[in-house]
PDB file of N, CA and C in Angstrom:
ATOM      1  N   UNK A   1     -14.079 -13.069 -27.313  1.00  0.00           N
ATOM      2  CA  UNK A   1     -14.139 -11.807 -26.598  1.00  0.00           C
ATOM      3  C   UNK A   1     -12.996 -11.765 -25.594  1.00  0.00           C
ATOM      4  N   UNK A   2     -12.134 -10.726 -25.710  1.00  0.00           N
ATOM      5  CA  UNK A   2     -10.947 -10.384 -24.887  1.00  0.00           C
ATOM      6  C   UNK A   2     -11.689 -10.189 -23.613  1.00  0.00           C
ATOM      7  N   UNK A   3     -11.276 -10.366 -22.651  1.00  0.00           N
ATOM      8  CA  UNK A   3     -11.402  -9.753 -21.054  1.00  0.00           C
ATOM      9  C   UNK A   3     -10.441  -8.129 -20.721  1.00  0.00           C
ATOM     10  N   UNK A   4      -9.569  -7.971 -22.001  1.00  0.00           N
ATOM     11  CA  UNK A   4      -8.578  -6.560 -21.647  1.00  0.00           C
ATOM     12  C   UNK A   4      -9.116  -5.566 -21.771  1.00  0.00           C
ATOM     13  N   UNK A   5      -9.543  -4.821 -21.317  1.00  0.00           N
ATOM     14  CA  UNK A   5      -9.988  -3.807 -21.315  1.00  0.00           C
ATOM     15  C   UNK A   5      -8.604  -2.344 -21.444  1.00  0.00           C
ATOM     16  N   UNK A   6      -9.024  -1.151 -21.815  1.00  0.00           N
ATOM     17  CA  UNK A   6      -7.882  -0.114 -21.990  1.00  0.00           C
ATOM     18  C   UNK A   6      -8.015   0.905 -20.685  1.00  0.00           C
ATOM     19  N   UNK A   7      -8.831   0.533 -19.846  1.00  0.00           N
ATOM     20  CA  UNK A   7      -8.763   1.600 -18.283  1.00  0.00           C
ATOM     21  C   UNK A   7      -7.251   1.047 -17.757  1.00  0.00           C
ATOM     22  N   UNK A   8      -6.656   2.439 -16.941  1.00  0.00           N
ATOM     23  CA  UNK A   8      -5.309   2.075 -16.654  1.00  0.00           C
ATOM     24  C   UNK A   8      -5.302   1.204 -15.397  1.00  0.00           C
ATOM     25  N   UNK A   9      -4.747   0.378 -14.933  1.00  0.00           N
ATOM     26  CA  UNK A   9      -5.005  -0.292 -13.921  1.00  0.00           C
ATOM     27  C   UNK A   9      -4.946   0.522 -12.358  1.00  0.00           C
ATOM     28  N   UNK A  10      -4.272   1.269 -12.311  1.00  0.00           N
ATOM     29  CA  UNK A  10      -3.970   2.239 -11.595  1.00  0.00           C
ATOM     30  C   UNK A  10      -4.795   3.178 -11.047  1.00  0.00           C
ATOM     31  N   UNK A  11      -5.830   2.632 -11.972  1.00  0.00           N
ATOM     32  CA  UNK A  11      -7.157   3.950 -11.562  1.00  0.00           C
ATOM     33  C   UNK A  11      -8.270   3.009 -10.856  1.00  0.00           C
ATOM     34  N   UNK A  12      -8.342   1.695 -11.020  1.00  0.00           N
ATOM     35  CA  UNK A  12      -8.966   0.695 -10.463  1.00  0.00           C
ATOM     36  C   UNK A  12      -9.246   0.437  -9.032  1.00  0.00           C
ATOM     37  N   UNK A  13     -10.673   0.672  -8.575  1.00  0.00           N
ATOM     38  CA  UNK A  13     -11.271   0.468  -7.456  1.00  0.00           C
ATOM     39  C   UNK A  13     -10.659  -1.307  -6.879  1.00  0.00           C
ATOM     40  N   UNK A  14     -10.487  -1.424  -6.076  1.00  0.00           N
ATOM     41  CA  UNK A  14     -10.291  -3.171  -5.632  1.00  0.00           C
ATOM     42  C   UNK A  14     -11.190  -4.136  -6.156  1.00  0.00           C
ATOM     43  N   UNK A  15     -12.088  -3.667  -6.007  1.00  0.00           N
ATOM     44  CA  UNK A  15     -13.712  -4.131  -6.496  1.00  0.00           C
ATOM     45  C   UNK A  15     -13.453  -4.607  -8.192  1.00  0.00           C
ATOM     46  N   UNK A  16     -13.350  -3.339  -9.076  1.00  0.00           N
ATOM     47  CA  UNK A  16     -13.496  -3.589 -10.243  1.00  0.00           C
ATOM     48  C   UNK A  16     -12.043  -4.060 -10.766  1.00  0.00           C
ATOM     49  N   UNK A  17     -10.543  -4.188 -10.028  1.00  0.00           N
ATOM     50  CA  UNK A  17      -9.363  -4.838 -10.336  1.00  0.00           C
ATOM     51  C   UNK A  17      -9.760  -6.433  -9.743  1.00  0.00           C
ATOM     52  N   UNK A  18     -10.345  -6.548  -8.601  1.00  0.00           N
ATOM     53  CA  UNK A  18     -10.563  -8.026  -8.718  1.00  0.00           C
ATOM     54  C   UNK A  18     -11.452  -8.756  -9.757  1.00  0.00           C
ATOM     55  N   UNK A  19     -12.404  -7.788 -10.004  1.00  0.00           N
ATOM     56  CA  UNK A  19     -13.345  -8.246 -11.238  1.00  0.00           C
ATOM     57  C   UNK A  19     -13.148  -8.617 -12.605  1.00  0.00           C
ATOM     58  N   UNK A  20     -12.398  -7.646 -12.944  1.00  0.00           N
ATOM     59  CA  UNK A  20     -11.429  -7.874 -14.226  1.00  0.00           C
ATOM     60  C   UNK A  20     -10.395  -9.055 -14.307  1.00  0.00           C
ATOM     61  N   UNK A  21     -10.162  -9.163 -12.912  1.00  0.00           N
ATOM     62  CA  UNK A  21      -8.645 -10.202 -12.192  1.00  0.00           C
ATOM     63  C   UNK A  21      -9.316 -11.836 -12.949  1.00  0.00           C
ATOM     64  N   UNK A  22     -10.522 -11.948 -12.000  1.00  0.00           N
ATOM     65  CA  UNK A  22     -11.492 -13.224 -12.802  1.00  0.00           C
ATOM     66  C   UNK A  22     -11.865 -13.349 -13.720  1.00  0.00           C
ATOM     67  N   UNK A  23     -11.983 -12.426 -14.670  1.00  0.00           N
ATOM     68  CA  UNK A  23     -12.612 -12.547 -16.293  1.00  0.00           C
ATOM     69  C   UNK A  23     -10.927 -12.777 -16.884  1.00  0.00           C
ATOM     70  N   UNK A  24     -10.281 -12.298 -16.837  1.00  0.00           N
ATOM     71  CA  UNK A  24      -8.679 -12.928 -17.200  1.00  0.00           C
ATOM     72  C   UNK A  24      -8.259 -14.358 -16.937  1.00  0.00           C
ATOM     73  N   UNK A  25      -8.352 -14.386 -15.671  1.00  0.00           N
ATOM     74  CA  UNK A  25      -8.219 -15.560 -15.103  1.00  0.00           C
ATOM     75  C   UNK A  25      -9.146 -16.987 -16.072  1.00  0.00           C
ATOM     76  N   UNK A  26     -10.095 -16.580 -16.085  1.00  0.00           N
ATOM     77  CA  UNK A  26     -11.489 -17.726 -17.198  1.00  0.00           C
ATOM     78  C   UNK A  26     -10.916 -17.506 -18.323  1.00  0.00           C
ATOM     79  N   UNK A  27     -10.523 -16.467 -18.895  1.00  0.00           N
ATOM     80  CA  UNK A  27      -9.715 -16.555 -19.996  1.00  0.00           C
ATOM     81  C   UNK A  27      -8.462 -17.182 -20.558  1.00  0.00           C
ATOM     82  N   UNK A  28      -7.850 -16.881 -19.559  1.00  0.00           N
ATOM     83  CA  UNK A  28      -6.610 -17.750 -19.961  1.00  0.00           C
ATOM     84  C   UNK A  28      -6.533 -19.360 -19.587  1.00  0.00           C
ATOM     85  N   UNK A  29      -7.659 -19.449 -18.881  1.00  0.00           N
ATOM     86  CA  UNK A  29      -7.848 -20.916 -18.631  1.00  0.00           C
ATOM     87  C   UNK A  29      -8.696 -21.523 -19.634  1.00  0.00           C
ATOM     88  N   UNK A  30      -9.610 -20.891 -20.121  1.00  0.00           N
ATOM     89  CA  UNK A  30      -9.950 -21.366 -21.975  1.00  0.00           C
ATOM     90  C   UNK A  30      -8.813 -21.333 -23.074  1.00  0.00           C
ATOM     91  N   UNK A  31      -8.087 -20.029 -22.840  1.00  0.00           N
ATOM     92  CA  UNK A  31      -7.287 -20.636 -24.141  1.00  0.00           C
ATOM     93  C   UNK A  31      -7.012 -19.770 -24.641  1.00  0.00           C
ATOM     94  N   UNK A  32      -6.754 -18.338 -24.804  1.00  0.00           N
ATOM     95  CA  UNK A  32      -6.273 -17.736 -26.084  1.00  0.00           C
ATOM     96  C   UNK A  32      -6.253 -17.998 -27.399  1.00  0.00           C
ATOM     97  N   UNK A  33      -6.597 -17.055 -28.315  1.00  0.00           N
ATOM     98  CA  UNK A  33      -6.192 -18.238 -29.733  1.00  0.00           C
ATOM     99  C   UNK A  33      -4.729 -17.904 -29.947  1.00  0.00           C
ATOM    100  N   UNK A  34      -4.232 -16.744 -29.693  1.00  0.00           N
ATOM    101  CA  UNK A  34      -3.166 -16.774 -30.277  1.00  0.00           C
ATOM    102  C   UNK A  34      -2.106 -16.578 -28.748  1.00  0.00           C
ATOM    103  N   UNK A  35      -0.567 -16.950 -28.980  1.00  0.00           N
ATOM    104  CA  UNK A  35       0.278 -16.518 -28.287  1.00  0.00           C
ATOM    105  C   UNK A  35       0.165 -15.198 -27.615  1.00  0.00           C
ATOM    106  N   UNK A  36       0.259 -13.943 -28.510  1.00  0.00           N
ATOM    107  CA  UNK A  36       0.056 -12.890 -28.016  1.00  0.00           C
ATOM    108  C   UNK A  36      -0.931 -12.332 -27.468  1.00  0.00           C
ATOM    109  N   UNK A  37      -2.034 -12.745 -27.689  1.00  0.00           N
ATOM    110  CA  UNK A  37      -3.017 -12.632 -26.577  1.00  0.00           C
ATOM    111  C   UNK A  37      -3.175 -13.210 -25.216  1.00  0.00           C
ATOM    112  N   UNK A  38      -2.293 -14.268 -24.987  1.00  0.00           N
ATOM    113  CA  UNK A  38      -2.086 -14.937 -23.994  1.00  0.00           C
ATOM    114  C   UNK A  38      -1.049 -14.160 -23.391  1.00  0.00           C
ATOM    115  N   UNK A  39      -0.032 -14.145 -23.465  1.00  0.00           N
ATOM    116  CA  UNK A  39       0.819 -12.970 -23.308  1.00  0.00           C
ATOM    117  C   UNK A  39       0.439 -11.264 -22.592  1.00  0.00           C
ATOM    118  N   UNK A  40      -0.543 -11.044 -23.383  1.00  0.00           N
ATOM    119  CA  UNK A  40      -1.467  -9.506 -22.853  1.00  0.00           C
ATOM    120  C   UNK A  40      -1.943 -10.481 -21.645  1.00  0.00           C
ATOM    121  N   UNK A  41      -2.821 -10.956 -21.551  1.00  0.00           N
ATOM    122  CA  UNK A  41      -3.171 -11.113 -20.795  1.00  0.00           C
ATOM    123  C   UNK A  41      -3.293 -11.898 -19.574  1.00  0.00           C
ATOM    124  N   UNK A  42      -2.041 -12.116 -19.553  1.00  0.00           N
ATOM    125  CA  UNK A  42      -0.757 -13.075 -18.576  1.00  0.00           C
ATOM    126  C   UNK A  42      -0.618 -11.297 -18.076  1.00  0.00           C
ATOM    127  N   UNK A  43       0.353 -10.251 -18.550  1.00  0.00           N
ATOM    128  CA  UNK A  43       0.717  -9.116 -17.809  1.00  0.00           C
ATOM    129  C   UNK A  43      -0.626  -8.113 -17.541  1.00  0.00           C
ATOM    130  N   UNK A  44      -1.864  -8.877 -18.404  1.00  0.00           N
ATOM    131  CA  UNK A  44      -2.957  -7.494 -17.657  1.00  0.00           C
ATOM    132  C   UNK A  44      -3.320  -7.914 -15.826  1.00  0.00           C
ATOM    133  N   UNK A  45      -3.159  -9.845 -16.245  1.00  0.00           N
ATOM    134  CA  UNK A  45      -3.512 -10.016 -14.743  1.00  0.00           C
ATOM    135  C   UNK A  45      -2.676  -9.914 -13.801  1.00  0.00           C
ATOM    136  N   UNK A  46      -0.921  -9.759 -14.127  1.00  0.00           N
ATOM    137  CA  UNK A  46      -0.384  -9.714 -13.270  1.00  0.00           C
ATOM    138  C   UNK A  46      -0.480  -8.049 -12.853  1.00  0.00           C
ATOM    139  N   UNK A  47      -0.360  -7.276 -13.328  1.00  0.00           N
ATOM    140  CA  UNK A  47      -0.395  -5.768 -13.121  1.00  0.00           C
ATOM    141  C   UNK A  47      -2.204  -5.859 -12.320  1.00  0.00           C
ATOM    142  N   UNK A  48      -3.135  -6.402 -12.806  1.00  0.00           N
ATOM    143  CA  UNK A  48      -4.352  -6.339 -11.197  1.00  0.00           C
ATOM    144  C   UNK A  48      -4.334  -7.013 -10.393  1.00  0.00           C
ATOM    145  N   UNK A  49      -3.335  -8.355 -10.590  1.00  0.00           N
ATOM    146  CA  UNK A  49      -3.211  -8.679  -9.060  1.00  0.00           C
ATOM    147  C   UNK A  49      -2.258  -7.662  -7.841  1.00  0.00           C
ATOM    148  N   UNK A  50      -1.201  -6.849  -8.921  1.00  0.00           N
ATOM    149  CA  UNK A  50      -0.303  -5.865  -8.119  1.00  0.00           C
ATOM    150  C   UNK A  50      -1.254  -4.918  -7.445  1.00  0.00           C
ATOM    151  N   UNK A  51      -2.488  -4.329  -8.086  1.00  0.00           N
ATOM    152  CA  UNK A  51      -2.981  -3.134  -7.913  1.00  0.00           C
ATOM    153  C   UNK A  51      -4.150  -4.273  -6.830  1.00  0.00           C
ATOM    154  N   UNK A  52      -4.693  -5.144  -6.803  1.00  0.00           N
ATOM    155  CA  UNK A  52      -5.761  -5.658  -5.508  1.00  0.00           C
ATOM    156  C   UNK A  52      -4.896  -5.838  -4.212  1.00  0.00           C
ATOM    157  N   UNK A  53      -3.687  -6.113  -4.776  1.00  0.00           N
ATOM    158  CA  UNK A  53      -2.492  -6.344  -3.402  1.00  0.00           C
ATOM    159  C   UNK A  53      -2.215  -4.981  -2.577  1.00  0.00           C
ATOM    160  N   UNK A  54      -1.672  -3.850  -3.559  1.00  0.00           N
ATOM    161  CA  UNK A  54      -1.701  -2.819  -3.133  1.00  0.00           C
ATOM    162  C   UNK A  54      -2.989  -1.971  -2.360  1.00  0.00           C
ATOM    163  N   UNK A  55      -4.210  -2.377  -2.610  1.00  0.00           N
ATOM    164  CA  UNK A  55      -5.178  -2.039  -2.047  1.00  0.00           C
ATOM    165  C   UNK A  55      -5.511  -2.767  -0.858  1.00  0.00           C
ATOM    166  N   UNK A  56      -5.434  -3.686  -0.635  1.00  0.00           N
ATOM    167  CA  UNK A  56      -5.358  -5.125   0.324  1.00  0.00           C
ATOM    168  C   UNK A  56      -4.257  -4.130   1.346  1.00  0.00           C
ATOM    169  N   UNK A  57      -2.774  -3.946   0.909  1.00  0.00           N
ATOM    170  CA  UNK A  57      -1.938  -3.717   1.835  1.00  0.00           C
ATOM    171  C   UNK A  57      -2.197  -2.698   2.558  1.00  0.00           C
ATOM    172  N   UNK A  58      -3.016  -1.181   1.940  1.00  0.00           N
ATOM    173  CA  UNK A  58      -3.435  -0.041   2.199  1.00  0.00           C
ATOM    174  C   UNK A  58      -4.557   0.206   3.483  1.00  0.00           C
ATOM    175  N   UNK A  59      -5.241  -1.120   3.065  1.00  0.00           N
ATOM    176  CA  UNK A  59      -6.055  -1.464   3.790  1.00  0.00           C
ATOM    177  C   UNK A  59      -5.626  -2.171   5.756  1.00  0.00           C
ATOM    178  N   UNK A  60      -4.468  -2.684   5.306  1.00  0.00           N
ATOM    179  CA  UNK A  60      -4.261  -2.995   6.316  1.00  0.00           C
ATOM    180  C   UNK A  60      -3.886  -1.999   7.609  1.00  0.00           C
ATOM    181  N   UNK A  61      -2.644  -0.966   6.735  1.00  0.00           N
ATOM    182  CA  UNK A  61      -2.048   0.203   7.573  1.00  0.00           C
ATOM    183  C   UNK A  61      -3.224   0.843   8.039  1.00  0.00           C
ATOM    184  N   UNK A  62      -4.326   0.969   7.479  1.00  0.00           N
ATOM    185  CA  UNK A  62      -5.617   2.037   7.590  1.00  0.00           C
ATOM    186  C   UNK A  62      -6.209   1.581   8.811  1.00  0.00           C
ATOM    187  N   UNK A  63      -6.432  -0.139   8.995  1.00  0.00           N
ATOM    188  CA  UNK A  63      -6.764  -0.743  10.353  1.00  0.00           C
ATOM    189  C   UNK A  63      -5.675  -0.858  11.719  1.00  0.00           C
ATOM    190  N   UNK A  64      -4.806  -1.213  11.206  1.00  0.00           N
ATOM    191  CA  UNK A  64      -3.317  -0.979  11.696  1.00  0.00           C
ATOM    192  C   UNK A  64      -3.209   0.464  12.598  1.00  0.00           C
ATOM    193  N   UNK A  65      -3.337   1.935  11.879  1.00  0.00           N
ATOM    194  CA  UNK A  65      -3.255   2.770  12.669  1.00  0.00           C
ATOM    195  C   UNK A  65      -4.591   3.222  13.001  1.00  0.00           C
ATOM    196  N   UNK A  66      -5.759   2.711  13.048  1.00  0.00           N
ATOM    197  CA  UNK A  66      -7.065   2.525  13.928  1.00  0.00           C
ATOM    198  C   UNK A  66      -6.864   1.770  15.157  1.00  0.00           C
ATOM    199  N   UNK A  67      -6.464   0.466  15.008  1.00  0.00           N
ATOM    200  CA  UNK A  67      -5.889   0.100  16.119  1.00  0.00           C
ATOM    201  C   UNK A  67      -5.309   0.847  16.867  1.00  0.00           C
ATOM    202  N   UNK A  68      -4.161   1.505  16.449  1.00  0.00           N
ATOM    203  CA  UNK A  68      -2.664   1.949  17.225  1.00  0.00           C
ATOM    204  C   UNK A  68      -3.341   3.351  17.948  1.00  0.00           C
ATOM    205  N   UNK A  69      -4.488   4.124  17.398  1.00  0.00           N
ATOM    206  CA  UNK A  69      -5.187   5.054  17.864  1.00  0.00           C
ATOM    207  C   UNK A  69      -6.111   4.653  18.695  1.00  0.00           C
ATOM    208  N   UNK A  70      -6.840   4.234  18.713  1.00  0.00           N
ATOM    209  CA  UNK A  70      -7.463   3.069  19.615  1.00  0.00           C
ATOM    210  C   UNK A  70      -6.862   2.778  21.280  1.00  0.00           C
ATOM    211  N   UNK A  71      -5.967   2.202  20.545  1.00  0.00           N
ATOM    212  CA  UNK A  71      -4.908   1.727  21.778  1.00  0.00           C
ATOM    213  C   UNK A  71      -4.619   2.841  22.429  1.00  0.00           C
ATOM    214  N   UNK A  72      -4.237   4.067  21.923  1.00  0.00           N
ATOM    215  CA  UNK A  72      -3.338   5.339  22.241  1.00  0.00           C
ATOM    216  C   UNK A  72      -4.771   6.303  23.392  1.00  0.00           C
ATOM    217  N   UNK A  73      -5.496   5.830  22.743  1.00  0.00           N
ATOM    218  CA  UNK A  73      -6.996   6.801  22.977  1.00  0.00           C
ATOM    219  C   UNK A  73      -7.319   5.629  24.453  1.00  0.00           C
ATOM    220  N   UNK A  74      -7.173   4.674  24.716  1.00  0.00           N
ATOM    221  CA  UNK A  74      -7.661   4.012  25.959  1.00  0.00           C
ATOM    222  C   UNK A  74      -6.549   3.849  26.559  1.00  0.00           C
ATOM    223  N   UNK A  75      -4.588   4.396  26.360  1.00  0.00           N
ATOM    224  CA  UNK A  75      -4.102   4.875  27.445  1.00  0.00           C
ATOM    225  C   UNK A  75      -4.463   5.684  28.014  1.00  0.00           C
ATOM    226  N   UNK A  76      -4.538   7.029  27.092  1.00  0.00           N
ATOM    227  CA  UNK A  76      -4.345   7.920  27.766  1.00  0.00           C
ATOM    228  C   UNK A  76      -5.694   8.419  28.304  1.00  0.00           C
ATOM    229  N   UNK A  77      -6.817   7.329  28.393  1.00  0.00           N
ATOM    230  CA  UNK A  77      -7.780   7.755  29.269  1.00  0.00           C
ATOM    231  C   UNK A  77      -8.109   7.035  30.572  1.00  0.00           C
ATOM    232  N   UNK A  78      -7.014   5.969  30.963  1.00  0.00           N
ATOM    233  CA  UNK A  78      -6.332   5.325  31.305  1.00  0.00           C
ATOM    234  C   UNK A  78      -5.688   6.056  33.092  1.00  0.00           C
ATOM    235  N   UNK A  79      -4.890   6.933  32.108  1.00  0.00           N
ATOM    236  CA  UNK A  79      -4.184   8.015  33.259  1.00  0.00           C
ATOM    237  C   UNK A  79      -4.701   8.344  34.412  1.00  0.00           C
TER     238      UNK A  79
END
């Protein structure tokens, strides 16, 4: 049983790109039978580790300018 699934990665919640990320991951650490399946799924996991990173990074700016509002909101009450 493949772990590849045909949803675009791009459309992937963090949740269900890390999920998929580990069923690849167990996979390719069993074995592929063939080259080219190893191959797929060498670039399915690298394309969800891009898309959990990108969500990870999104995540950060989102706390990042909570902070920076935060901060901005207890100067200027501050005054």
């Amino acid at each position: 049983m493949s772990a590849l699934n045909d949803t675009p990665v791009d459309t992937l919640s963090f949740e269900a790109a890390r999920d998929e990320l580990v069923r690849v991951v167990a996979e390719l650490e069993q074995g592929a039978p063939t080259l080219e399946q190893s191959l797929a799924l060498w670039e399915r996991g690298e394309a969800l580790a891009a898309r959990c990173e990108e969500w990870l990074l999104g995540a950060k700016r989102r706390l990042e300018a909570a902070r920076a509002a935060a901060g901005d909101a207890e100067t200027d009450g501050a005054s």
